[in-house]
PDB file of N, CA and C in Angstrom:
ATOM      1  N   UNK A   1      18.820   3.392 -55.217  1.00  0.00           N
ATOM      2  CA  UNK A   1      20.170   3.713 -54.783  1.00  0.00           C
ATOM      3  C   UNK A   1      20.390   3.110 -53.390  1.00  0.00           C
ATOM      4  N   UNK A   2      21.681   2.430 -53.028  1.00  0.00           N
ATOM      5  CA  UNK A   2      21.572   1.635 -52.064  1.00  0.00           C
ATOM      6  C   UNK A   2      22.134   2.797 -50.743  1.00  0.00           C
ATOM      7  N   UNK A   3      22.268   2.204 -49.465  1.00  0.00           N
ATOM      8  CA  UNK A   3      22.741   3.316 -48.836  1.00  0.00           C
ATOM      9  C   UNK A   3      23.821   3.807 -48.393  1.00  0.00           C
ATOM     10  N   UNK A   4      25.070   2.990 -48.781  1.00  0.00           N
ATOM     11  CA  UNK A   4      26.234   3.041 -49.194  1.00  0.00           C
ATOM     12  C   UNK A   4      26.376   4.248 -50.307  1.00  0.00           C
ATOM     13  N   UNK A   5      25.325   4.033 -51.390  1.00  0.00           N
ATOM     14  CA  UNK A   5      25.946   5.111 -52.656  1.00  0.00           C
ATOM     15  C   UNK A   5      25.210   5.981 -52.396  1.00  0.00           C
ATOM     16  N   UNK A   6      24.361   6.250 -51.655  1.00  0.00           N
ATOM     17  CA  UNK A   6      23.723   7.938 -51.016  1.00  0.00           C
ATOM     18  C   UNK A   6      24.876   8.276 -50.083  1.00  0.00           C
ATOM     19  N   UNK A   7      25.361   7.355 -49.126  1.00  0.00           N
ATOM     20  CA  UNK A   7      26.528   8.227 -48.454  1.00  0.00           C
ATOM     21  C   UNK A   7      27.661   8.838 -49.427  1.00  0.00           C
ATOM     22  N   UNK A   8      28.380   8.022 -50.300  1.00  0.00           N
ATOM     23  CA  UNK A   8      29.418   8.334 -50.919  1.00  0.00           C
ATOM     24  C   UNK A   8      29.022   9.487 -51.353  1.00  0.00           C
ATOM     25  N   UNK A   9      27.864   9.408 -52.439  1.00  0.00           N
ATOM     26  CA  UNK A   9      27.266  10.691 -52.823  1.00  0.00           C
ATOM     27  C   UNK A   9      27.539  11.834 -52.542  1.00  0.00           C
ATOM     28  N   UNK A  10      26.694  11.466 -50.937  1.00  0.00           N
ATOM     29  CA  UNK A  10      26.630  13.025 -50.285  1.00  0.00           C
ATOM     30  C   UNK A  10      27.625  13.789 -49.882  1.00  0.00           C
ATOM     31  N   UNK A  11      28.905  12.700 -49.488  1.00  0.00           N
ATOM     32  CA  UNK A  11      30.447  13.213 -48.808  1.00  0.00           C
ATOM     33  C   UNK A  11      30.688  13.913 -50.379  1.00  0.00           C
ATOM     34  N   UNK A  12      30.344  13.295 -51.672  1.00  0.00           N
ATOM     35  CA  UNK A  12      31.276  13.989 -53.003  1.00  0.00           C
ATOM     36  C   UNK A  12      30.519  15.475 -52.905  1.00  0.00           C
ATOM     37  N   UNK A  13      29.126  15.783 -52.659  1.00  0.00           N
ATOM     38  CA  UNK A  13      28.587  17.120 -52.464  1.00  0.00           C
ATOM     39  C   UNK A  13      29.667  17.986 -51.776  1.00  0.00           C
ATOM     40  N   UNK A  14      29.826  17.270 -50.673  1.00  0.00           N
ATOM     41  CA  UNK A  14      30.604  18.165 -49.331  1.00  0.00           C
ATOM     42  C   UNK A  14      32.052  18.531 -49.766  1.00  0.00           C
ATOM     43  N   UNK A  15      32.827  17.339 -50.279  1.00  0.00           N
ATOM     44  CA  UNK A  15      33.362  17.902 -51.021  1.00  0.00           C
ATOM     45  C   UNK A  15      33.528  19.120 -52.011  1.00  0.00           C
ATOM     46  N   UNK A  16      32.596  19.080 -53.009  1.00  0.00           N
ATOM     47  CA  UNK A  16      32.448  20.303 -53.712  1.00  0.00           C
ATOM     48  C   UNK A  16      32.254  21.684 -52.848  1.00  0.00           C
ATOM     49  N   UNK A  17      31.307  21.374 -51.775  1.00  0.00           N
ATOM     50  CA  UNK A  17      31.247  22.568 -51.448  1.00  0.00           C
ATOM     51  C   UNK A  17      32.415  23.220 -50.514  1.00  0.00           C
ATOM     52  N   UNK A  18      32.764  22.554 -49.740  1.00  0.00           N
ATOM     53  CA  UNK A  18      34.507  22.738 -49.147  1.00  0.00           C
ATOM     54  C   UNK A  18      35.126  23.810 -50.215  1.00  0.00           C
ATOM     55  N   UNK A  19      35.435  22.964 -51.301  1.00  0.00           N
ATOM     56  CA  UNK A  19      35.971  23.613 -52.432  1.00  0.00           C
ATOM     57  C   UNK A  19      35.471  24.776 -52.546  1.00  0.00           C
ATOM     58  N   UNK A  20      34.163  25.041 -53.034  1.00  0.00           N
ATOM     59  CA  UNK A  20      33.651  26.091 -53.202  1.00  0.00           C
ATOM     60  C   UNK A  20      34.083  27.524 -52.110  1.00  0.00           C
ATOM     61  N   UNK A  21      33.955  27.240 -51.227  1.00  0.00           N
ATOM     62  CA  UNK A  21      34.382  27.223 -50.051  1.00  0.00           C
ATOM     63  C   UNK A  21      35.508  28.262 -49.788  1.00  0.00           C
ATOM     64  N   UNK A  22      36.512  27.862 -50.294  1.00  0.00           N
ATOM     65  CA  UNK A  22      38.030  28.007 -50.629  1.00  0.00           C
ATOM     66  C   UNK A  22      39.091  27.047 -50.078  1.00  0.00           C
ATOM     67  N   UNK A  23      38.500  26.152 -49.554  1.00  0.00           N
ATOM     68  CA  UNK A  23      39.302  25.410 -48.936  1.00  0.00           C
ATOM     69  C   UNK A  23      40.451  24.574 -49.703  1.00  0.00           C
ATOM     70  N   UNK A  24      42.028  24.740 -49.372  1.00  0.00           N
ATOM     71  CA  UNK A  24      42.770  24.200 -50.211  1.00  0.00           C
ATOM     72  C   UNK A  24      42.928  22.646 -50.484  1.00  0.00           C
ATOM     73  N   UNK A  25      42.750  22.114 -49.822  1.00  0.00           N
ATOM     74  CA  UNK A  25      42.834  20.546 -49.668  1.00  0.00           C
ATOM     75  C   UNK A  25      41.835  19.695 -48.953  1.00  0.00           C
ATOM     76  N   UNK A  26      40.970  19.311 -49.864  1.00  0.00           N
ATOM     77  CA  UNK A  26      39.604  18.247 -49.251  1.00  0.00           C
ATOM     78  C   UNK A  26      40.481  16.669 -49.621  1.00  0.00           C
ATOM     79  N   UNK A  27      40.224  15.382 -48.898  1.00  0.00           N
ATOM     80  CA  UNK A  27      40.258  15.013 -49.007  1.00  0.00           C
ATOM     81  C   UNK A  27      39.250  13.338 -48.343  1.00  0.00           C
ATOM     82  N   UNK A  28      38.686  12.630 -49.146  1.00  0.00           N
ATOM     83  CA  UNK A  28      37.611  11.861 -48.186  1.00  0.00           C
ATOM     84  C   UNK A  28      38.719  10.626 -47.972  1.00  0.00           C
ATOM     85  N   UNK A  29      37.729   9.919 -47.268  1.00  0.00           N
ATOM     86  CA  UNK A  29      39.117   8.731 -46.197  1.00  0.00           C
ATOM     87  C   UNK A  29      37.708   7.592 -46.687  1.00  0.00           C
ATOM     88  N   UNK A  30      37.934   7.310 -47.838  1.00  0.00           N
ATOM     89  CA  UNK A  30      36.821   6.009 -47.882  1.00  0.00           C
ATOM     90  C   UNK A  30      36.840   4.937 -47.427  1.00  0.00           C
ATOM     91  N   UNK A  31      36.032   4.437 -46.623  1.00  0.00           N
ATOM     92  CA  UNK A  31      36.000   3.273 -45.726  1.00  0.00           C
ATOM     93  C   UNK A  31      36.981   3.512 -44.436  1.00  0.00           C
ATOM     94  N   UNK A  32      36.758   4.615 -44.460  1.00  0.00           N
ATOM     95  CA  UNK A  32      37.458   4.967 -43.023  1.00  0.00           C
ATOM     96  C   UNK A  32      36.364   4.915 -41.644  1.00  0.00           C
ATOM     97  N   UNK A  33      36.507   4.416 -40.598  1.00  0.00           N
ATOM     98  CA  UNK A  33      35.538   4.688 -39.820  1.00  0.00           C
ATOM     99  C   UNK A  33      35.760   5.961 -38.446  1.00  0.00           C
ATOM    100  N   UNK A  34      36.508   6.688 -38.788  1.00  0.00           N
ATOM    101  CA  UNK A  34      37.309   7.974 -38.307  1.00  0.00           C
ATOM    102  C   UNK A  34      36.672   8.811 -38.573  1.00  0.00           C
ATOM    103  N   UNK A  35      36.675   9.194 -39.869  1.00  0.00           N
ATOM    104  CA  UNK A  35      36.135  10.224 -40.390  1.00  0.00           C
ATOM    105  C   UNK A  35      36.222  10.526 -41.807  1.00  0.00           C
ATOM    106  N   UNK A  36      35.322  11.176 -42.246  1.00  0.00           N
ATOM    107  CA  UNK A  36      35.162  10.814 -43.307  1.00  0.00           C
ATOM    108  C   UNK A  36      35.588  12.026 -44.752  1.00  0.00           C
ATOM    109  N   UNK A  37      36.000  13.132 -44.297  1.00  0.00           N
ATOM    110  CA  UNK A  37      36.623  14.069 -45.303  1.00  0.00           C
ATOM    111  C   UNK A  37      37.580  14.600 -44.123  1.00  0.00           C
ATOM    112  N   UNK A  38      38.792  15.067 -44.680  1.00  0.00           N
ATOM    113  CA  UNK A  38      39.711  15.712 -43.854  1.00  0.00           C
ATOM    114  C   UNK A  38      39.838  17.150 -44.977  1.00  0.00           C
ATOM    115  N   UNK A  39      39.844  18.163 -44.094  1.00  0.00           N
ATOM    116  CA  UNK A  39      39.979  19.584 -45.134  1.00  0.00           C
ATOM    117  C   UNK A  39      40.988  20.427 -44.677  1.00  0.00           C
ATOM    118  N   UNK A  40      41.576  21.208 -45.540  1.00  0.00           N
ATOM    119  CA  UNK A  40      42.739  22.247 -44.908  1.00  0.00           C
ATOM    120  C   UNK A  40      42.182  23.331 -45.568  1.00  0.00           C
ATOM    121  N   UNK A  41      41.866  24.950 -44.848  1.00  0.00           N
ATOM    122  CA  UNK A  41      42.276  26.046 -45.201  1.00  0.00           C
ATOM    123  C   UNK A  41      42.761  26.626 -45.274  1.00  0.00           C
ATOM    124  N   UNK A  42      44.088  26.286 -45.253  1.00  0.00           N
ATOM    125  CA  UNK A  42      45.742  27.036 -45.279  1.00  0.00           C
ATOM    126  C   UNK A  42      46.026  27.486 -43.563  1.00  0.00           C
ATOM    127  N   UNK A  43      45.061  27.441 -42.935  1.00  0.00           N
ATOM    128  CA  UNK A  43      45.554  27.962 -41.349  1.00  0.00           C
ATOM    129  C   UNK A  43      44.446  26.787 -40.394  1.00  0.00           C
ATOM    130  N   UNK A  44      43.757  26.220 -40.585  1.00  0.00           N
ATOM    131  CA  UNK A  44      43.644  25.239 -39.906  1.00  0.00           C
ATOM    132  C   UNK A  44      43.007  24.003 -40.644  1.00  0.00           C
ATOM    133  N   UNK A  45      43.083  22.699 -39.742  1.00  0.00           N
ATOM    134  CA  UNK A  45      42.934  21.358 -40.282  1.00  0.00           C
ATOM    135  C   UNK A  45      41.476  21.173 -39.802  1.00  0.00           C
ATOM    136  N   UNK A  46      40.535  20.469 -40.632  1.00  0.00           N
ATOM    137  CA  UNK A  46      39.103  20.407 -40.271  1.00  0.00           C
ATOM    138  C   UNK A  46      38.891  18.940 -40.641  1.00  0.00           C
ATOM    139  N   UNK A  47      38.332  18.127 -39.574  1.00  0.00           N
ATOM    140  CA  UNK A  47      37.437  16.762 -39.684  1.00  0.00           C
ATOM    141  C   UNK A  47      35.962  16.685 -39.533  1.00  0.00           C
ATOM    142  N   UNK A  48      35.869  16.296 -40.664  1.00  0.00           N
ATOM    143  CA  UNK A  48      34.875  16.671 -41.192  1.00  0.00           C
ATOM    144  C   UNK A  48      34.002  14.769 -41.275  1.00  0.00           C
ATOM    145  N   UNK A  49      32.755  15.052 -40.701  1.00  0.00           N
ATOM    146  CA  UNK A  49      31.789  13.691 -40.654  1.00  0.00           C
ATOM    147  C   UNK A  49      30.567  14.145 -41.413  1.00  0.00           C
ATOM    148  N   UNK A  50      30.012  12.952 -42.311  1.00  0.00           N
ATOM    149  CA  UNK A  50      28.771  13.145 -43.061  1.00  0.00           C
ATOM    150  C   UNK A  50      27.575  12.179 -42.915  1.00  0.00           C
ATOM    151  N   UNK A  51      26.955  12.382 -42.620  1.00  0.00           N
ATOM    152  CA  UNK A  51      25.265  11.561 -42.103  1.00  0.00           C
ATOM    153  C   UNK A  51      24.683  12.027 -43.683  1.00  0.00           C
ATOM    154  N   UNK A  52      23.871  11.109 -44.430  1.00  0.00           N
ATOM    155  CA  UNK A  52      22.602  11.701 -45.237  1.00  0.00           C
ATOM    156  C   UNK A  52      21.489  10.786 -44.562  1.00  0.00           C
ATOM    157  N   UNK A  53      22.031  10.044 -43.601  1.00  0.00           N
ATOM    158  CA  UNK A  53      20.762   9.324 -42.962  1.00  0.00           C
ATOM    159  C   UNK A  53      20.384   9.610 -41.540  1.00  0.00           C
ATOM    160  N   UNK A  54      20.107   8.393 -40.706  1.00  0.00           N
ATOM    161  CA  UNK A  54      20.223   8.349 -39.390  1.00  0.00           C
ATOM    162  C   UNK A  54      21.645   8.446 -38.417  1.00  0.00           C
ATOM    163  N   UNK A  55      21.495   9.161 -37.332  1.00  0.00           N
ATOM    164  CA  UNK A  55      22.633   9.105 -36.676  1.00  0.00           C
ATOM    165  C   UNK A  55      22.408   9.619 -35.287  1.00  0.00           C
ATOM    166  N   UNK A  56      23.071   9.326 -34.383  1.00  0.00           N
ATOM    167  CA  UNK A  56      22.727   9.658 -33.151  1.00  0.00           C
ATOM    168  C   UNK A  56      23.835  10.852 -32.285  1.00  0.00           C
ATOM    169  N   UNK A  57      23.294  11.596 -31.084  1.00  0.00           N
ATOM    170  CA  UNK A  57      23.731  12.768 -31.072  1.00  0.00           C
ATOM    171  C   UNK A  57      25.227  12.472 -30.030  1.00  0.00           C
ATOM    172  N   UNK A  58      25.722  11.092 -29.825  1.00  0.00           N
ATOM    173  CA  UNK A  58      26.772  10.594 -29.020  1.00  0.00           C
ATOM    174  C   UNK A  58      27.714  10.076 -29.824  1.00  0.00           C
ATOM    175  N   UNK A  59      26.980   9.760 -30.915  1.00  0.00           N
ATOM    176  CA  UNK A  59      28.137   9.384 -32.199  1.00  0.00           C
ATOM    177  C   UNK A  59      28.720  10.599 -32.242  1.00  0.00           C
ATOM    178  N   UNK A  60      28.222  11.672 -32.775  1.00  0.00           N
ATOM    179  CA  UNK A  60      28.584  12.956 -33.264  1.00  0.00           C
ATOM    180  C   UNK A  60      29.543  13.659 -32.399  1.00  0.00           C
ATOM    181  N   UNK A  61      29.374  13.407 -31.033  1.00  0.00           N
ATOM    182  CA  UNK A  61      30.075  13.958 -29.716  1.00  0.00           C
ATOM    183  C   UNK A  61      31.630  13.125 -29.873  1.00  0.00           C
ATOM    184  N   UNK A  62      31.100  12.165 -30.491  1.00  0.00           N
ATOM    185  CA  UNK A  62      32.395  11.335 -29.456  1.00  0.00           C
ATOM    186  C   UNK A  62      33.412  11.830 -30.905  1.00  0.00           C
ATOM    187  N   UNK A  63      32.788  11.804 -32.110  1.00  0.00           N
ATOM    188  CA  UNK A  63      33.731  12.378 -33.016  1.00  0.00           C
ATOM    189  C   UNK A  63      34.416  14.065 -32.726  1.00  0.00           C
ATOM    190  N   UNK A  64      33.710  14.596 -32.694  1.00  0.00           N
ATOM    191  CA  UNK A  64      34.381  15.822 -31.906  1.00  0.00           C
ATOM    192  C   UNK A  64      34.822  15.695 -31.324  1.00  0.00           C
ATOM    193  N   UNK A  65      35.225  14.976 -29.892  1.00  0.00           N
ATOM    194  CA  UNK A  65      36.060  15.041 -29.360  1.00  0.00           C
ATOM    195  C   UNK A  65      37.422  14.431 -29.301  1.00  0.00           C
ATOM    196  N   UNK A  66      37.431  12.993 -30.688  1.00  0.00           N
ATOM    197  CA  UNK A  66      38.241  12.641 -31.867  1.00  0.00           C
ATOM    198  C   UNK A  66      39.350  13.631 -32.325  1.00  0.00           C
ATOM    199  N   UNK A  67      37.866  15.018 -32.736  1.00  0.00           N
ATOM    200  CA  UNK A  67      39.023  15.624 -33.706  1.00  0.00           C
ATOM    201  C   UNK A  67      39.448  16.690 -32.617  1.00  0.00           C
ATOM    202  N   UNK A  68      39.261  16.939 -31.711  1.00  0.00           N
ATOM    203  CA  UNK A  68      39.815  18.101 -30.847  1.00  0.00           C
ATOM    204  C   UNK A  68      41.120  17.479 -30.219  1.00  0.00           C
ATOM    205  N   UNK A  69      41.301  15.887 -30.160  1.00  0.00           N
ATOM    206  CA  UNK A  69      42.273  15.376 -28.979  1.00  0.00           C
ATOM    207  C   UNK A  69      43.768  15.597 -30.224  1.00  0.00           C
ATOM    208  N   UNK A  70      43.403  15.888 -31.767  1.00  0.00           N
ATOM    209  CA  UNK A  70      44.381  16.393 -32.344  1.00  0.00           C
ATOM    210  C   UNK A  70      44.317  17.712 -33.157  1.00  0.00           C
ATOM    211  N   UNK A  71      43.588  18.504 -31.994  1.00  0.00           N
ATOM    212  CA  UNK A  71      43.741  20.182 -32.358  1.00  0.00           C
ATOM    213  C   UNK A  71      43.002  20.185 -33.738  1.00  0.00           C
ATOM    214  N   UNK A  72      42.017  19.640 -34.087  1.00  0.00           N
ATOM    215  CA  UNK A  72      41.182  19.654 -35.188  1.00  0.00           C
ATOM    216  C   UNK A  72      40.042  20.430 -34.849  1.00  0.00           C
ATOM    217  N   UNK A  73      39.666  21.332 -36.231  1.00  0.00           N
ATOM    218  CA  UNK A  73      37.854  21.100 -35.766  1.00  0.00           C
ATOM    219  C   UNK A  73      37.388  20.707 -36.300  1.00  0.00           C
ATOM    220  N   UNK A  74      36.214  20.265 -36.045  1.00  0.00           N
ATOM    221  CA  UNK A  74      35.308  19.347 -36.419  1.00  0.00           C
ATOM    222  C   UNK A  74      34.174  19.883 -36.843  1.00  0.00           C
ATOM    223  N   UNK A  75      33.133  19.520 -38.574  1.00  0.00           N
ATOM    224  CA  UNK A  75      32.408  20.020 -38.731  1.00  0.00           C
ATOM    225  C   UNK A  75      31.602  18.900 -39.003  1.00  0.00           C
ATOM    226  N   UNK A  76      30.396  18.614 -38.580  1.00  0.00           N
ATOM    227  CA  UNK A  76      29.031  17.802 -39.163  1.00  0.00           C
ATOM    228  C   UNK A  76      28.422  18.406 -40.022  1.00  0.00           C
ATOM    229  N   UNK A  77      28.263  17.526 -41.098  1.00  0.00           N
ATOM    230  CA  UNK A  77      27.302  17.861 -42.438  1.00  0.00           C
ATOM    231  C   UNK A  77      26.215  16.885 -42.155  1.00  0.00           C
ATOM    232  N   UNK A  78      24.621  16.954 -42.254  1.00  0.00           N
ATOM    233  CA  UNK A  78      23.955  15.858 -42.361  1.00  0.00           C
ATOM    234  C   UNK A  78      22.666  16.908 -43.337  1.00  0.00           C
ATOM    235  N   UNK A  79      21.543  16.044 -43.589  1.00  0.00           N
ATOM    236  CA  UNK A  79      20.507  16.307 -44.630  1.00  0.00           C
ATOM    237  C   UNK A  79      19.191  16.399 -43.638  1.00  0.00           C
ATOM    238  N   UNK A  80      18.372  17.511 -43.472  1.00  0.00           N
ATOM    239  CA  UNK A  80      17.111  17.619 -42.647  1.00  0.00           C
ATOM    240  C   UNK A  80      16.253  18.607 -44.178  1.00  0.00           C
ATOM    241  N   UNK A  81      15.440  17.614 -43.764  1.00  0.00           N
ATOM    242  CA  UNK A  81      13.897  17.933 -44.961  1.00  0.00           C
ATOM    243  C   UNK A  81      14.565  18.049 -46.343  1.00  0.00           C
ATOM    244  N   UNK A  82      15.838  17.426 -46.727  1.00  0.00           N
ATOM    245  CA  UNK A  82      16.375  17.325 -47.965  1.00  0.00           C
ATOM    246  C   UNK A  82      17.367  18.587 -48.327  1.00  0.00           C
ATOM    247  N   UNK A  83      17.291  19.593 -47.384  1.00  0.00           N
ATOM    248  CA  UNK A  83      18.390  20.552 -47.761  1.00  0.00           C
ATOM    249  C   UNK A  83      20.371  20.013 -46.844  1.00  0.00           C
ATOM    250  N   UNK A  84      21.036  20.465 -47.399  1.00  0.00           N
ATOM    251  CA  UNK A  84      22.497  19.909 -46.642  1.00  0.00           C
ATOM    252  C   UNK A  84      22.277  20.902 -45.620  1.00  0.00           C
ATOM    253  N   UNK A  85      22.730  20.405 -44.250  1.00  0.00           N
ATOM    254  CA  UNK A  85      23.055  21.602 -43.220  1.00  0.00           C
ATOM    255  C   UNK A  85      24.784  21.326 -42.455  1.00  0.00           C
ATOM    256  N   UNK A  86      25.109  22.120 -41.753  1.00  0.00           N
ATOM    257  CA  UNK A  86      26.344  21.991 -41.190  1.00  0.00           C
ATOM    258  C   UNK A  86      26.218  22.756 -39.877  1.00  0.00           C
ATOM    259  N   UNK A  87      26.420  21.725 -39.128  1.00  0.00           N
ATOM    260  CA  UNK A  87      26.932  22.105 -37.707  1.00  0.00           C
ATOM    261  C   UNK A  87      28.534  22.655 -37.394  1.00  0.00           C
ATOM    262  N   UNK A  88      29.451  23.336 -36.691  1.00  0.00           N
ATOM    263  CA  UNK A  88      30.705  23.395 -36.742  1.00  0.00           C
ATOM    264  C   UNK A  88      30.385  22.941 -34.802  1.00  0.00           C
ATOM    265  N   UNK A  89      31.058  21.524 -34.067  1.00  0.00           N
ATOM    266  CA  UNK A  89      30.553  21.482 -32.904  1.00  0.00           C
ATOM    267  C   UNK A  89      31.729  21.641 -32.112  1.00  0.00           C
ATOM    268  N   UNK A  90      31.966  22.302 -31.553  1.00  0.00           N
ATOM    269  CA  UNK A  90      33.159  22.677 -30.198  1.00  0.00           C
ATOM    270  C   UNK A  90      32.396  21.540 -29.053  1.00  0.00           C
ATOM    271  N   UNK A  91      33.959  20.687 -28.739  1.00  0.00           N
ATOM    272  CA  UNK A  91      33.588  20.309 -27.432  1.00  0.00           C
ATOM    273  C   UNK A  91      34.288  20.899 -26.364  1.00  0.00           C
ATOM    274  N   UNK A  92      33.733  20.818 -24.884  1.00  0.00           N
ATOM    275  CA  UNK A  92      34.481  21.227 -23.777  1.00  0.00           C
ATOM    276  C   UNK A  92      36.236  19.973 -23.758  1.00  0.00           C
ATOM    277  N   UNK A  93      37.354  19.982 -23.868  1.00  0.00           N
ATOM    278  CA  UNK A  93      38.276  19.091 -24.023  1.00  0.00           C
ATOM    279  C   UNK A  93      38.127  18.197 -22.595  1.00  0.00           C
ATOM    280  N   UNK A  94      37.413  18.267 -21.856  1.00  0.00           N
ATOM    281  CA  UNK A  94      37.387  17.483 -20.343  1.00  0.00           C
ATOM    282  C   UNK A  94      37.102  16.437 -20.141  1.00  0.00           C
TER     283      UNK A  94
END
């Protein structure tokens, strides 16, 4: 599997689980370099980024503070020892 179709993959997981979730509206932004699922739970808007690989902890920052400069929050999904985990990361807006 190349590493293009492990990412897609993993965003379609996140997807599901959003859903699961209750979340009313998932949607992924393919080939977006923004971000990569946008979600609504009827009272707030969530940008949402997915790693199943490598990634560094300034990438992740600078996206949070992406989604905060439009009143978003921002959640990281990435994969450690093969289970999904999720960060929800608040930045300071400064």
């Amino acid at each position: 599997m190349t590493k293009y179709t492990q990412g897609r993959t993993f965003e379609y997981r996140i997807v599901e689980i959003l859903r699961d979730e209750g979340f009313l509206f998932v949607s992924r932004f393919p080939g977006s370099k923004r971000f990569d699922i946008l979600a609504w739970d009827g009272k707030e808007l969530y940008l949402i980024e997915c790693k199943s690989g490598r990634y560094s902890k300034s990438e992740i920052e600078k996206k949070a503070k992406e989604a905060l400069e439009v009143n978003a929050n921002f959640r990281f999904y990435y994969k450690e020892d093969g289970k999904i985990c999720m960060k929800e990361v608040k930045v300071d807006p400064k």
